[in-house]
PDB file of N, CA and C in Angstrom:
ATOM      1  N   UNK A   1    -101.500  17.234 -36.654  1.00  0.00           N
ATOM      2  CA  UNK A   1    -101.680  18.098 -37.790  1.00  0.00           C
ATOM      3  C   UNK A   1    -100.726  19.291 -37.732  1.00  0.00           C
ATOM      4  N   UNK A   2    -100.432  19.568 -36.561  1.00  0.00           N
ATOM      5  CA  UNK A   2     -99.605  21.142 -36.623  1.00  0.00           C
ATOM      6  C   UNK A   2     -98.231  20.930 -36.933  1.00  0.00           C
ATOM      7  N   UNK A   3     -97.464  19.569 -35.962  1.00  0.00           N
ATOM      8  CA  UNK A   3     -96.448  18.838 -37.262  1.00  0.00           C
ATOM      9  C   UNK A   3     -96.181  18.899 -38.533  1.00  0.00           C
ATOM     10  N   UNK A   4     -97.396  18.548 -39.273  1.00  0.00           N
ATOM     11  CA  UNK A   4     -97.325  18.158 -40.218  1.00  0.00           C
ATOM     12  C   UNK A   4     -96.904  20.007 -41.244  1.00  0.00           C
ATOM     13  N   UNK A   5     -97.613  20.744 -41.055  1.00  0.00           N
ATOM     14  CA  UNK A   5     -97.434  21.839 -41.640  1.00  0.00           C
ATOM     15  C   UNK A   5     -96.168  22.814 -41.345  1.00  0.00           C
ATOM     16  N   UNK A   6     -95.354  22.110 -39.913  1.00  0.00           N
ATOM     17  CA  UNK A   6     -94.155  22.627 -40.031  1.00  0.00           C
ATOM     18  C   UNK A   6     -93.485  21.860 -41.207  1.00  0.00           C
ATOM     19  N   UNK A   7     -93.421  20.700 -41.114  1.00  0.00           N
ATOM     20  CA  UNK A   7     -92.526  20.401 -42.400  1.00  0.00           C
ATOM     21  C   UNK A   7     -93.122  20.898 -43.901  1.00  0.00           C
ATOM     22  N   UNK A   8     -94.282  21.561 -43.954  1.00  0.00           N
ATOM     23  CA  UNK A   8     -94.873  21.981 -45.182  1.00  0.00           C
ATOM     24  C   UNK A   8     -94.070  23.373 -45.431  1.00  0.00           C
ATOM     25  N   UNK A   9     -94.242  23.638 -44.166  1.00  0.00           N
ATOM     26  CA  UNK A   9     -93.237  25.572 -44.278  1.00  0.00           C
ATOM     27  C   UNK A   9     -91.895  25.097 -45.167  1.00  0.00           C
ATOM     28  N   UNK A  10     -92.002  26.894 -45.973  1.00  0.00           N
ATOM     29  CA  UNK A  10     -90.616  26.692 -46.901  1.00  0.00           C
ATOM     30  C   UNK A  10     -89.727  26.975 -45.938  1.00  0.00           C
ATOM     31  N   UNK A  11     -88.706  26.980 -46.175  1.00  0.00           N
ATOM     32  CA  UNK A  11     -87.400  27.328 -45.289  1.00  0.00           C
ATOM     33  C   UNK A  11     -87.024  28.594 -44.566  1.00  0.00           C
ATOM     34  N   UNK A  12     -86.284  28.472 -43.766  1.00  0.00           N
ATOM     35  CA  UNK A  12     -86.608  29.758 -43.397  1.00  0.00           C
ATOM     36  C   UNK A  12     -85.612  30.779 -44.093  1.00  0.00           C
ATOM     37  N   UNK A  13     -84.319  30.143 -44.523  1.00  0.00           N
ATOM     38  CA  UNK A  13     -83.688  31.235 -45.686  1.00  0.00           C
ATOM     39  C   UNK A  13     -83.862  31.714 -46.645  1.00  0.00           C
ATOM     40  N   UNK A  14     -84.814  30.740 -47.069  1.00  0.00           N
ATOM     41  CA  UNK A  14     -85.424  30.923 -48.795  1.00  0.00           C
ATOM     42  C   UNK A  14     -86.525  32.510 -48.378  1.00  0.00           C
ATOM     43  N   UNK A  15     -87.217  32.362 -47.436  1.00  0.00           N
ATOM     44  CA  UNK A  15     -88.016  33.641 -46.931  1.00  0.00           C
ATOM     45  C   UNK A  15     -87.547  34.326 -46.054  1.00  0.00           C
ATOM     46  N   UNK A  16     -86.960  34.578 -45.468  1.00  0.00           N
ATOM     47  CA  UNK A  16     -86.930  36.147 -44.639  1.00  0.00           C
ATOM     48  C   UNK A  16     -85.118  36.468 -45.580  1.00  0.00           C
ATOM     49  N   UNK A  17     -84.506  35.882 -45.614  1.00  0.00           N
ATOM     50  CA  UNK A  17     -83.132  36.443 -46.514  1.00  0.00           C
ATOM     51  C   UNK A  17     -83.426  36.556 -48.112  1.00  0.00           C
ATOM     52  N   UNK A  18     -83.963  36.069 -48.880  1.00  0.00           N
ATOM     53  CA  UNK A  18     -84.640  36.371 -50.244  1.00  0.00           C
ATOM     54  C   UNK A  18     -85.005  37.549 -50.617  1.00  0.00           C
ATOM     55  N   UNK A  19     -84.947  37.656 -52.311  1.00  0.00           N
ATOM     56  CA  UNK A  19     -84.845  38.776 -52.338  1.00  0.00           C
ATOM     57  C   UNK A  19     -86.834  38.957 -52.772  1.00  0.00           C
ATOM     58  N   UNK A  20     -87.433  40.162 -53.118  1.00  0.00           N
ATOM     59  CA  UNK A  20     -88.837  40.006 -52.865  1.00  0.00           C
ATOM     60  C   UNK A  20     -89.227  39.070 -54.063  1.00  0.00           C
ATOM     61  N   UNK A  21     -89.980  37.886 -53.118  1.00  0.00           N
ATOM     62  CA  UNK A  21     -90.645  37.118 -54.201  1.00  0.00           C
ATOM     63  C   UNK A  21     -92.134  37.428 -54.344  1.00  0.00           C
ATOM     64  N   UNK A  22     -92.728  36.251 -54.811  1.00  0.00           N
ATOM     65  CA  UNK A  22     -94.105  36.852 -55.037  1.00  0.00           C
ATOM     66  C   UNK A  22     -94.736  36.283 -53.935  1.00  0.00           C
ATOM     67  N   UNK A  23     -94.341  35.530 -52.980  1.00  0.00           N
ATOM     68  CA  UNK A  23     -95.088  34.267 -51.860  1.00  0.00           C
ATOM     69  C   UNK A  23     -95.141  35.892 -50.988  1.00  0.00           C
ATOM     70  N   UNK A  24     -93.796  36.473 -51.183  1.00  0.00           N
ATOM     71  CA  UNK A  24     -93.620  37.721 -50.388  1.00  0.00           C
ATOM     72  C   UNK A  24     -94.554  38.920 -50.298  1.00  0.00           C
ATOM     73  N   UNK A  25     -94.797  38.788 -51.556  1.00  0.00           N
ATOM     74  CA  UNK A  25     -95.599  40.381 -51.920  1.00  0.00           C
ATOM     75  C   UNK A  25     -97.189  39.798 -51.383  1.00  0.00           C
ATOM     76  N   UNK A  26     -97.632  38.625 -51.691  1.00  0.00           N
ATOM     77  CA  UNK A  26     -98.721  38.250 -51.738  1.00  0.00           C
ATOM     78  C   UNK A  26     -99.059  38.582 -50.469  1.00  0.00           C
ATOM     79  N   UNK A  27     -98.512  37.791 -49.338  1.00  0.00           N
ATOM     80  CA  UNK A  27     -98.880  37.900 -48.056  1.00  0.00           C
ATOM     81  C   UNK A  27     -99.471  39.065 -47.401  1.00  0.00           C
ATOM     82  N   UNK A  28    -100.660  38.572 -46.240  1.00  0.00           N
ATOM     83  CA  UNK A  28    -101.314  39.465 -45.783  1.00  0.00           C
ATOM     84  C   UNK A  28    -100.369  40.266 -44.670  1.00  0.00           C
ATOM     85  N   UNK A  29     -99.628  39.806 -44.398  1.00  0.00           N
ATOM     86  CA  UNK A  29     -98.611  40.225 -43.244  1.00  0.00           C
ATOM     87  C   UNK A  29     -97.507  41.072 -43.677  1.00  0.00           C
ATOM     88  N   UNK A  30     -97.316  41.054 -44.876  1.00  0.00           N
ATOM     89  CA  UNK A  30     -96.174  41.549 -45.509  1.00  0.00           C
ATOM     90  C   UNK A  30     -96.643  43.415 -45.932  1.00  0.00           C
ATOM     91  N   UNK A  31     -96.070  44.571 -45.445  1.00  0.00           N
ATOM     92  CA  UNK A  31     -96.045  45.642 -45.349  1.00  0.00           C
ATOM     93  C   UNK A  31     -94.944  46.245 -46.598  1.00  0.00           C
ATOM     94  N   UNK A  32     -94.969  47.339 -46.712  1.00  0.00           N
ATOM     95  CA  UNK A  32     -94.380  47.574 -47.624  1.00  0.00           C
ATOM     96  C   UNK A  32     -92.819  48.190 -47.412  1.00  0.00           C
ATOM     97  N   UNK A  33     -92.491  48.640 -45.863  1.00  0.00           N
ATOM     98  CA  UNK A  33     -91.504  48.382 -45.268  1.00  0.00           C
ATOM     99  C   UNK A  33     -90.546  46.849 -45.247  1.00  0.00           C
ATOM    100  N   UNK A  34     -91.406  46.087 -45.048  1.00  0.00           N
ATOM    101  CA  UNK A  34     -90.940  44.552 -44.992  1.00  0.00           C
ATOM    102  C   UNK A  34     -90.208  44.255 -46.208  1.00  0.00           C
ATOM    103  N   UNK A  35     -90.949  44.179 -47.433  1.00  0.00           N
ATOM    104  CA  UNK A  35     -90.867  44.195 -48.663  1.00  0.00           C
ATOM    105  C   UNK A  35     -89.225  45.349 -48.779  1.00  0.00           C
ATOM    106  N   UNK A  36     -89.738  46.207 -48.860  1.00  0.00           N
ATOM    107  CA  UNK A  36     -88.299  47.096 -48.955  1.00  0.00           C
ATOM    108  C   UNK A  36     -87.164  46.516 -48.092  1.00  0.00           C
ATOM    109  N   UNK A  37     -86.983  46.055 -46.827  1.00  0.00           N
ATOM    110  CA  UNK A  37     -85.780  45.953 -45.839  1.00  0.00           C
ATOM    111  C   UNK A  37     -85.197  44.430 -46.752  1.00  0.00           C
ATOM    112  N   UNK A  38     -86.482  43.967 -46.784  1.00  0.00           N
ATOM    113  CA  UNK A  38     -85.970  42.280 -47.611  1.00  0.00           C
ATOM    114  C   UNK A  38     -85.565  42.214 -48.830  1.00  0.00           C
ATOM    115  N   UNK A  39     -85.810  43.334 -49.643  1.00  0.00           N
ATOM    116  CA  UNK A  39     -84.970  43.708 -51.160  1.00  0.00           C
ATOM    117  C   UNK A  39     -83.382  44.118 -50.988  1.00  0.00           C
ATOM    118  N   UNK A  40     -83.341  45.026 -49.837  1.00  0.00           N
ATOM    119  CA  UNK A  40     -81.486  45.505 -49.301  1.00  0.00           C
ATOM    120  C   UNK A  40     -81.084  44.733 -49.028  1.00  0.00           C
ATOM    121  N   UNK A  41     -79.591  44.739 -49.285  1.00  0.00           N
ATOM    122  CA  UNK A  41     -78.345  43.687 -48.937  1.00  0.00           C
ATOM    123  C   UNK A  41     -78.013  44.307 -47.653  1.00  0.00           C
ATOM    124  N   UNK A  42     -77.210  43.109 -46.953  1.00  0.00           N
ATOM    125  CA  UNK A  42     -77.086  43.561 -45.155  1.00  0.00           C
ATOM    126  C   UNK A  42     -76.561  44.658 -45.343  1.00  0.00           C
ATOM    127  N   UNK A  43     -75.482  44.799 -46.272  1.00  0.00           N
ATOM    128  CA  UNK A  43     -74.529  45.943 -45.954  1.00  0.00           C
ATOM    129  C   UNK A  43     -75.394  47.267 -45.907  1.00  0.00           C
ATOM    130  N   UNK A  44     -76.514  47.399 -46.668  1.00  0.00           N
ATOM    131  CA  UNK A  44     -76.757  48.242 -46.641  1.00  0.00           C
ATOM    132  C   UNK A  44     -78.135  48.792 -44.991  1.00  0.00           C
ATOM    133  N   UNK A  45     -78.268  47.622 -44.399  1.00  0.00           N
ATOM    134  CA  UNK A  45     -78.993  47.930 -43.424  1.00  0.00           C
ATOM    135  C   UNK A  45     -78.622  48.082 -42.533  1.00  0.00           C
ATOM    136  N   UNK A  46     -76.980  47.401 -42.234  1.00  0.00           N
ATOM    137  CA  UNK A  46     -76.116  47.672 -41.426  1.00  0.00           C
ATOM    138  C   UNK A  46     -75.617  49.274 -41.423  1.00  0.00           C
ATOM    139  N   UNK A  47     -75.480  49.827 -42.431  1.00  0.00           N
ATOM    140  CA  UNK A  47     -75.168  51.309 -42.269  1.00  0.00           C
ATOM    141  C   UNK A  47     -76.726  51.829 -41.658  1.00  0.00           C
ATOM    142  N   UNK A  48     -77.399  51.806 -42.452  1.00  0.00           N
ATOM    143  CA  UNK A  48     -79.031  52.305 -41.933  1.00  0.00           C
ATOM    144  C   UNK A  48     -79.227  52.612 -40.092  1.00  0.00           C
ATOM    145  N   UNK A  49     -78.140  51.664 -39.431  1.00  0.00           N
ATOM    146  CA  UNK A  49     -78.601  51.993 -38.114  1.00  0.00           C
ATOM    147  C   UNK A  49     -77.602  53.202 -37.733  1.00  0.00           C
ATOM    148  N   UNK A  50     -78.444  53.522 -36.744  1.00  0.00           N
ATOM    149  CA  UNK A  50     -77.823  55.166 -35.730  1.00  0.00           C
ATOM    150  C   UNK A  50     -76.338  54.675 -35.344  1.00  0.00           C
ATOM    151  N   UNK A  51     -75.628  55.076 -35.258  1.00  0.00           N
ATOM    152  CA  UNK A  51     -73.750  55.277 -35.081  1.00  0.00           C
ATOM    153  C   UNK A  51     -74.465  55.314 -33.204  1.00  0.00           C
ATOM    154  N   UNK A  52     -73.043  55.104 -32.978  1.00  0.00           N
ATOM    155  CA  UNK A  52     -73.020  55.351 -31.588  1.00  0.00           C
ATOM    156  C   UNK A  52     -72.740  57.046 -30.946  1.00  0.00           C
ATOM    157  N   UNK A  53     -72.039  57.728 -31.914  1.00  0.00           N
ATOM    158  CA  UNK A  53     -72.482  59.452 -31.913  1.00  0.00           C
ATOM    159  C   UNK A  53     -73.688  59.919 -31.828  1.00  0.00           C
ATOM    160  N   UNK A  54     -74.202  59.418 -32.563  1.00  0.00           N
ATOM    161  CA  UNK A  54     -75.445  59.879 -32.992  1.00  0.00           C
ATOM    162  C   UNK A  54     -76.799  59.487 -31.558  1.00  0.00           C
ATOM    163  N   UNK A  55     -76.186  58.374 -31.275  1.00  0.00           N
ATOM    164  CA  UNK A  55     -77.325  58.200 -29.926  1.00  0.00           C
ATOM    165  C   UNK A  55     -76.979  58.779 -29.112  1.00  0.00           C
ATOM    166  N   UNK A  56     -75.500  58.780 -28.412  1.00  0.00           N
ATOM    167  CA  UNK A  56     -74.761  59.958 -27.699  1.00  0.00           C
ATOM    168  C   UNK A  56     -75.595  61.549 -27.861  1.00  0.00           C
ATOM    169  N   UNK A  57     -75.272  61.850 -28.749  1.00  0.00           N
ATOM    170  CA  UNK A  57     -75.866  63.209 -29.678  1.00  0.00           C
ATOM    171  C   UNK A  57     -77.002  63.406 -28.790  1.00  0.00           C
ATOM    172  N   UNK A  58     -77.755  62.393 -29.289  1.00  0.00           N
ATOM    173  CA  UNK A  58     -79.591  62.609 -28.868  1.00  0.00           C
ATOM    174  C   UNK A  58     -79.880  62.700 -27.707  1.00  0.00           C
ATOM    175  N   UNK A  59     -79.178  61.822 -26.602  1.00  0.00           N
ATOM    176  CA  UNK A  59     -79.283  61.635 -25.323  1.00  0.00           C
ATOM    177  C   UNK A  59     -79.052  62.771 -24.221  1.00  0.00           C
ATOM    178  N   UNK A  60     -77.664  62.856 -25.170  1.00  0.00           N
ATOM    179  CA  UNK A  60     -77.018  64.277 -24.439  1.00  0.00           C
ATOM    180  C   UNK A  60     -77.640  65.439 -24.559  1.00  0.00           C
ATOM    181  N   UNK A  61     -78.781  66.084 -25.972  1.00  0.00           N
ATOM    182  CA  UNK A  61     -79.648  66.389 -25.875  1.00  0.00           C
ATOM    183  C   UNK A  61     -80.788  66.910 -25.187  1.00  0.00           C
ATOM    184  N   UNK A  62     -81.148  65.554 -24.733  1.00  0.00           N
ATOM    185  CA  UNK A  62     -82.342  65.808 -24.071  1.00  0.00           C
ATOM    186  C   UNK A  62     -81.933  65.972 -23.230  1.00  0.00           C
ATOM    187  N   UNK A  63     -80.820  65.733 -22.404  1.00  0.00           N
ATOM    188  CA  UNK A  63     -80.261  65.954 -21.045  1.00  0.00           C
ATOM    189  C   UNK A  63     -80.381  67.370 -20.335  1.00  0.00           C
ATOM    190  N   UNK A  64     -79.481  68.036 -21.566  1.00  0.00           N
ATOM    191  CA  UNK A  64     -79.657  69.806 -21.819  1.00  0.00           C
ATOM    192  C   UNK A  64     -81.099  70.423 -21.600  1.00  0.00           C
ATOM    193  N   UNK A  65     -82.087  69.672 -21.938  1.00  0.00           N
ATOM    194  CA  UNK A  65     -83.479  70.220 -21.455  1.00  0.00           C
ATOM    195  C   UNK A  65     -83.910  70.234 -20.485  1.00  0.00           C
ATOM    196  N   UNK A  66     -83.095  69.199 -19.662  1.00  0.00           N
ATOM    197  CA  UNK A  66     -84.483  69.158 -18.087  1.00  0.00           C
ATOM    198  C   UNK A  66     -82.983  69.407 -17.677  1.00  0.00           C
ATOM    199  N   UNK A  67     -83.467  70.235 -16.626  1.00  0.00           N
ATOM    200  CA  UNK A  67     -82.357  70.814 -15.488  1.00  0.00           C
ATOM    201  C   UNK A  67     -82.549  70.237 -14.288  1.00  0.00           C
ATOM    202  N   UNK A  68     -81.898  69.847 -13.422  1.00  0.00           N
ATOM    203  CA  UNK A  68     -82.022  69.162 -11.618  1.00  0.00           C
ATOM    204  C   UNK A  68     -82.043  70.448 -10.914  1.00  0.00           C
ATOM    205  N   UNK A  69     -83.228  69.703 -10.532  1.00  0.00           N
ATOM    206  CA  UNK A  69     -84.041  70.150  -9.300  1.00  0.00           C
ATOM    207  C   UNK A  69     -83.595  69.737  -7.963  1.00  0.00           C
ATOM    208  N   UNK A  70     -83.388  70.414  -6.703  1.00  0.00           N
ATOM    209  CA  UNK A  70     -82.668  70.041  -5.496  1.00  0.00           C
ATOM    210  C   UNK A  70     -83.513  70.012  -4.993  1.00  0.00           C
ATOM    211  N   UNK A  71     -83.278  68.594  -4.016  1.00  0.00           N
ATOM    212  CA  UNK A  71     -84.221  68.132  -3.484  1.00  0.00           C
ATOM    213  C   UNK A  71     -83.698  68.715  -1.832  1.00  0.00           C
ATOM    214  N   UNK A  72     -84.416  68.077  -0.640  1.00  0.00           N
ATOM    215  CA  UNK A  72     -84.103  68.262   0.389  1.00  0.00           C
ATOM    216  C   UNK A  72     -83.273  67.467   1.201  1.00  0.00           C
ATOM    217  N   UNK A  73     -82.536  67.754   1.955  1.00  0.00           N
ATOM    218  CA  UNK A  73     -81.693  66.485   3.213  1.00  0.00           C
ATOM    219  C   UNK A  73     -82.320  67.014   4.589  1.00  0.00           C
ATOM    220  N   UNK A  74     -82.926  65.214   4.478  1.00  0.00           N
ATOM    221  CA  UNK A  74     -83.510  64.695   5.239  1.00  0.00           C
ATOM    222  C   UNK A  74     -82.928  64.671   6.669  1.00  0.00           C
ATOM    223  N   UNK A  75     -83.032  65.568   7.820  1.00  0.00           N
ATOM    224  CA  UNK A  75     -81.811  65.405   9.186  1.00  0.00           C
ATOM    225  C   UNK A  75     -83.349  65.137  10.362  1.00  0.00           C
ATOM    226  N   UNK A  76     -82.604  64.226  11.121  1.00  0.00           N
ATOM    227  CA  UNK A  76     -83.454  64.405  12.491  1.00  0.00           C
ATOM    228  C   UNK A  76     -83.447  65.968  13.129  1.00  0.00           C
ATOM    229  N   UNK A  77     -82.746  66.377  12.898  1.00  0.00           N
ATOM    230  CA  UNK A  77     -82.140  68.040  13.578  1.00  0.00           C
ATOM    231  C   UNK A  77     -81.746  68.770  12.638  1.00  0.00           C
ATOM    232  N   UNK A  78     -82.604  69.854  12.132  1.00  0.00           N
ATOM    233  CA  UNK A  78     -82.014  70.747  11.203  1.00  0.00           C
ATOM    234  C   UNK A  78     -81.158  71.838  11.649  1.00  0.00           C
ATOM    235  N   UNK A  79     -80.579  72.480  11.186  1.00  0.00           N
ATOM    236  CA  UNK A  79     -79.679  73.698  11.385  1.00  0.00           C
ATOM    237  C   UNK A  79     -79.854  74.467  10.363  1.00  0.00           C
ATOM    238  N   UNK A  80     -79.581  75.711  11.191  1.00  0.00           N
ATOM    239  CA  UNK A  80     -79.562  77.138  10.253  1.00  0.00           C
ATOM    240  C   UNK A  80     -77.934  77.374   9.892  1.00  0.00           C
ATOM    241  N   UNK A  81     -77.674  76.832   8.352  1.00  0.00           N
ATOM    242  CA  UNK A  81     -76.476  76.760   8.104  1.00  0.00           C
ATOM    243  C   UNK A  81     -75.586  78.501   7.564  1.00  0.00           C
ATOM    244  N   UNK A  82     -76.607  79.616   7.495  1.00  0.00           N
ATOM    245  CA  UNK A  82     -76.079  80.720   7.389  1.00  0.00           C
ATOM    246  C   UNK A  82     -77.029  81.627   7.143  1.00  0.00           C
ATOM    247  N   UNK A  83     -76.990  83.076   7.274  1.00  0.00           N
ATOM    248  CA  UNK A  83     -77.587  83.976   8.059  1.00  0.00           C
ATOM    249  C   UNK A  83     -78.937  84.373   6.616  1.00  0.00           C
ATOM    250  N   UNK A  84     -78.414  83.545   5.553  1.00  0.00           N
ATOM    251  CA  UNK A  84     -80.025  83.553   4.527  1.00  0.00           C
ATOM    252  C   UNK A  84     -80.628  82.406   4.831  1.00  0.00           C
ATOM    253  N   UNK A  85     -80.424  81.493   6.170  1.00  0.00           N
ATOM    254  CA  UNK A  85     -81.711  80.326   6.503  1.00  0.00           C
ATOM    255  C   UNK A  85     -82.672  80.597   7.252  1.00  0.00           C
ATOM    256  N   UNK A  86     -83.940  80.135   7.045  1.00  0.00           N
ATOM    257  CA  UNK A  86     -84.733  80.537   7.939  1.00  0.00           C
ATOM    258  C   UNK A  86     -85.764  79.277   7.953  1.00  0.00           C
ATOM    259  N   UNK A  87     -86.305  79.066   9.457  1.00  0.00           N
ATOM    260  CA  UNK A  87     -86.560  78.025   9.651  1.00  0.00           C
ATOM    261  C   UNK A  87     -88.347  78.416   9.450  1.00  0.00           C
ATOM    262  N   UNK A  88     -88.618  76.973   8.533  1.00  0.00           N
ATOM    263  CA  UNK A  88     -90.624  77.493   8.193  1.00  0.00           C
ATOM    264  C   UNK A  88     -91.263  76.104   8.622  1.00  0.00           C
ATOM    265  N   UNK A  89     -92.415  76.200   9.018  1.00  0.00           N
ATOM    266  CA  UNK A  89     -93.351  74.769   9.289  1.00  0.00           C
ATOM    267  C   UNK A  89     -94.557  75.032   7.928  1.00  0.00           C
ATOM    268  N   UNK A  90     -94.548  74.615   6.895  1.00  0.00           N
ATOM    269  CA  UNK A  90     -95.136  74.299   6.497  1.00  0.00           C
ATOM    270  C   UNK A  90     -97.202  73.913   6.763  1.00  0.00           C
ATOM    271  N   UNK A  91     -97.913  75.213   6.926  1.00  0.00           N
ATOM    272  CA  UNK A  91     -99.470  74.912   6.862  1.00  0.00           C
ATOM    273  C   UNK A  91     -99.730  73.975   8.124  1.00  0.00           C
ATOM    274  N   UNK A  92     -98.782  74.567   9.493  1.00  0.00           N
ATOM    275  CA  UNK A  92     -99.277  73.204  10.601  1.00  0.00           C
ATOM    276  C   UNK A  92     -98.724  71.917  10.530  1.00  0.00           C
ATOM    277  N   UNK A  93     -97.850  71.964   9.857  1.00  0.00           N
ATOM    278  CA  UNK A  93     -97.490  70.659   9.829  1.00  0.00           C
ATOM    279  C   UNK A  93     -96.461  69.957  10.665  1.00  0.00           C
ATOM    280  N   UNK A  94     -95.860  68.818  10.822  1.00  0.00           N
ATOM    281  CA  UNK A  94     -95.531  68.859  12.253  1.00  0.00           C
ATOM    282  C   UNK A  94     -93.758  69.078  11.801  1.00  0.00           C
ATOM    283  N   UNK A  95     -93.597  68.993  10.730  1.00  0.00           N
ATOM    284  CA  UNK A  95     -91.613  68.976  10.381  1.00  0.00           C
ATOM    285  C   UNK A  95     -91.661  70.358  10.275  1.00  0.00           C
ATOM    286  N   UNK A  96     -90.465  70.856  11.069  1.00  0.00           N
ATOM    287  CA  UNK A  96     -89.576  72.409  10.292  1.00  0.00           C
ATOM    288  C   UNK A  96     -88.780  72.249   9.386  1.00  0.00           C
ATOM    289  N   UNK A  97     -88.815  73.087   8.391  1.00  0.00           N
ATOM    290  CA  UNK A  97     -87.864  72.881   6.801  1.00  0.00           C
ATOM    291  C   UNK A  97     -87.281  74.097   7.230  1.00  0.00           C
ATOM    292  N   UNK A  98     -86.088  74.118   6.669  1.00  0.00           N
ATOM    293  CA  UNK A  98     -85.020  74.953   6.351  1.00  0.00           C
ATOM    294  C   UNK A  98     -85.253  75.116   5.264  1.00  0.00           C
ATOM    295  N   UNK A  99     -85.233  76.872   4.747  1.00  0.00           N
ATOM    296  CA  UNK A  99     -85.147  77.078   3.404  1.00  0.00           C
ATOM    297  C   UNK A  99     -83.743  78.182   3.740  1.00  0.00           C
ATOM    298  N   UNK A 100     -83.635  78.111   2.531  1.00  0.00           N
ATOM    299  CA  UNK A 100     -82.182  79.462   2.596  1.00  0.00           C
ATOM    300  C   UNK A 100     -82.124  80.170   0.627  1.00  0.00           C
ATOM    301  N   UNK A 101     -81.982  81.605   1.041  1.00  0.00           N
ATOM    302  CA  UNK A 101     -82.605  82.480   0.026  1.00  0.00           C
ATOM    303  C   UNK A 101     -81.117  82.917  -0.811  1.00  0.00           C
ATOM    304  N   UNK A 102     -79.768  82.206  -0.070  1.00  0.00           N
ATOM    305  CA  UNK A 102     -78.659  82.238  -0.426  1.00  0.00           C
ATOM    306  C   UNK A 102     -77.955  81.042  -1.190  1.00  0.00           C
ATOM    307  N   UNK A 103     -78.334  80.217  -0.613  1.00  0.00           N
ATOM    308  CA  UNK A 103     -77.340  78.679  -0.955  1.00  0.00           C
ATOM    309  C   UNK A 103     -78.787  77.611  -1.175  1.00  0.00           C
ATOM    310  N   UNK A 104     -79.139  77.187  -2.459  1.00  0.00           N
ATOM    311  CA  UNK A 104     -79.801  76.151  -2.465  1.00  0.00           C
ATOM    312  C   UNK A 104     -79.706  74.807  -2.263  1.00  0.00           C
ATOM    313  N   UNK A 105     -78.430  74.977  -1.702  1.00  0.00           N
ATOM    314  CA  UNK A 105     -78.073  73.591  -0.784  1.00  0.00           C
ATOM    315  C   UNK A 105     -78.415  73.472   0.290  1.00  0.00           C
ATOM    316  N   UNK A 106     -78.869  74.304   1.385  1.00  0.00           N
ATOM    317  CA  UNK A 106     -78.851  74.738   2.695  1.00  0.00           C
ATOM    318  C   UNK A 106     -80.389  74.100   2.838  1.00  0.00           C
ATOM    319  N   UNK A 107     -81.077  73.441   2.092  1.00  0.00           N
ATOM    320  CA  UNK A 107     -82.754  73.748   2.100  1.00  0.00           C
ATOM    321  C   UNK A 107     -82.922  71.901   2.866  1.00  0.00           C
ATOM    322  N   UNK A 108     -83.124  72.007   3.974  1.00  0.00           N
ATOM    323  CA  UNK A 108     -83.424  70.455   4.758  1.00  0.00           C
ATOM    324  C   UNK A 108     -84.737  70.248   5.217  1.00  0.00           C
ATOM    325  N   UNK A 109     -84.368  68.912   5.772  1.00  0.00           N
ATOM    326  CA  UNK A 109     -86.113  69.183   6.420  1.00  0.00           C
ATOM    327  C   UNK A 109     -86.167  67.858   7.745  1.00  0.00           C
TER     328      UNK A 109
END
């Protein structure tokens, strides 16, 4: 039986490339977005998408909002790399971190 109703389906160009018919409008599936994109000619949906500036644009964007955060380097043996480092243990804990109040590179652990 499920055969059989593929060959019952209309085509598939006659429906999704067509312009709005009424099989179209009728349908429970059919939105009113749908309806609109399937009335435009490609050309015009082809412009409709974002340029490659434009995603650039956005990306680069959000980039500008979150700033990097420095993390720590990880050494078996830390060093006091200049005279704003100072070596802290953390609440008992068993690693010494290097922080430095000069160079936020200097900060290990």
């Amino acid at each position: 039986m499920f055969a059989r109703t593929l060959f019952l389906a209309p085509p598939l160009r006659r429906t999704v490339f067509a312009a709005t018919t009424p099989r179209l409008l009728t349908s429970s599936t059919a939105t009113a977005a749908t309806v609109a994109r399937a009335a435009q000619p490609f050309s015009q949906l082809w412009r409709a998408r974002p340029t490659a500036t434009a995603v650039s644009a956005a990306v680069s964007a959000a980039s500008l909002q979150q700033q990097q955060v420095r993390g720590m380097k990880v050494r078996s043996s830390v060093k006091k790399l200049c005279d704003g480092c100072k070596s802290v243990r953390r609440k008992g804990k068993r690693y010494v971190y290097i922080i430095c109040s000069k160079n936020p590179k200097h900060k290990q652990r």
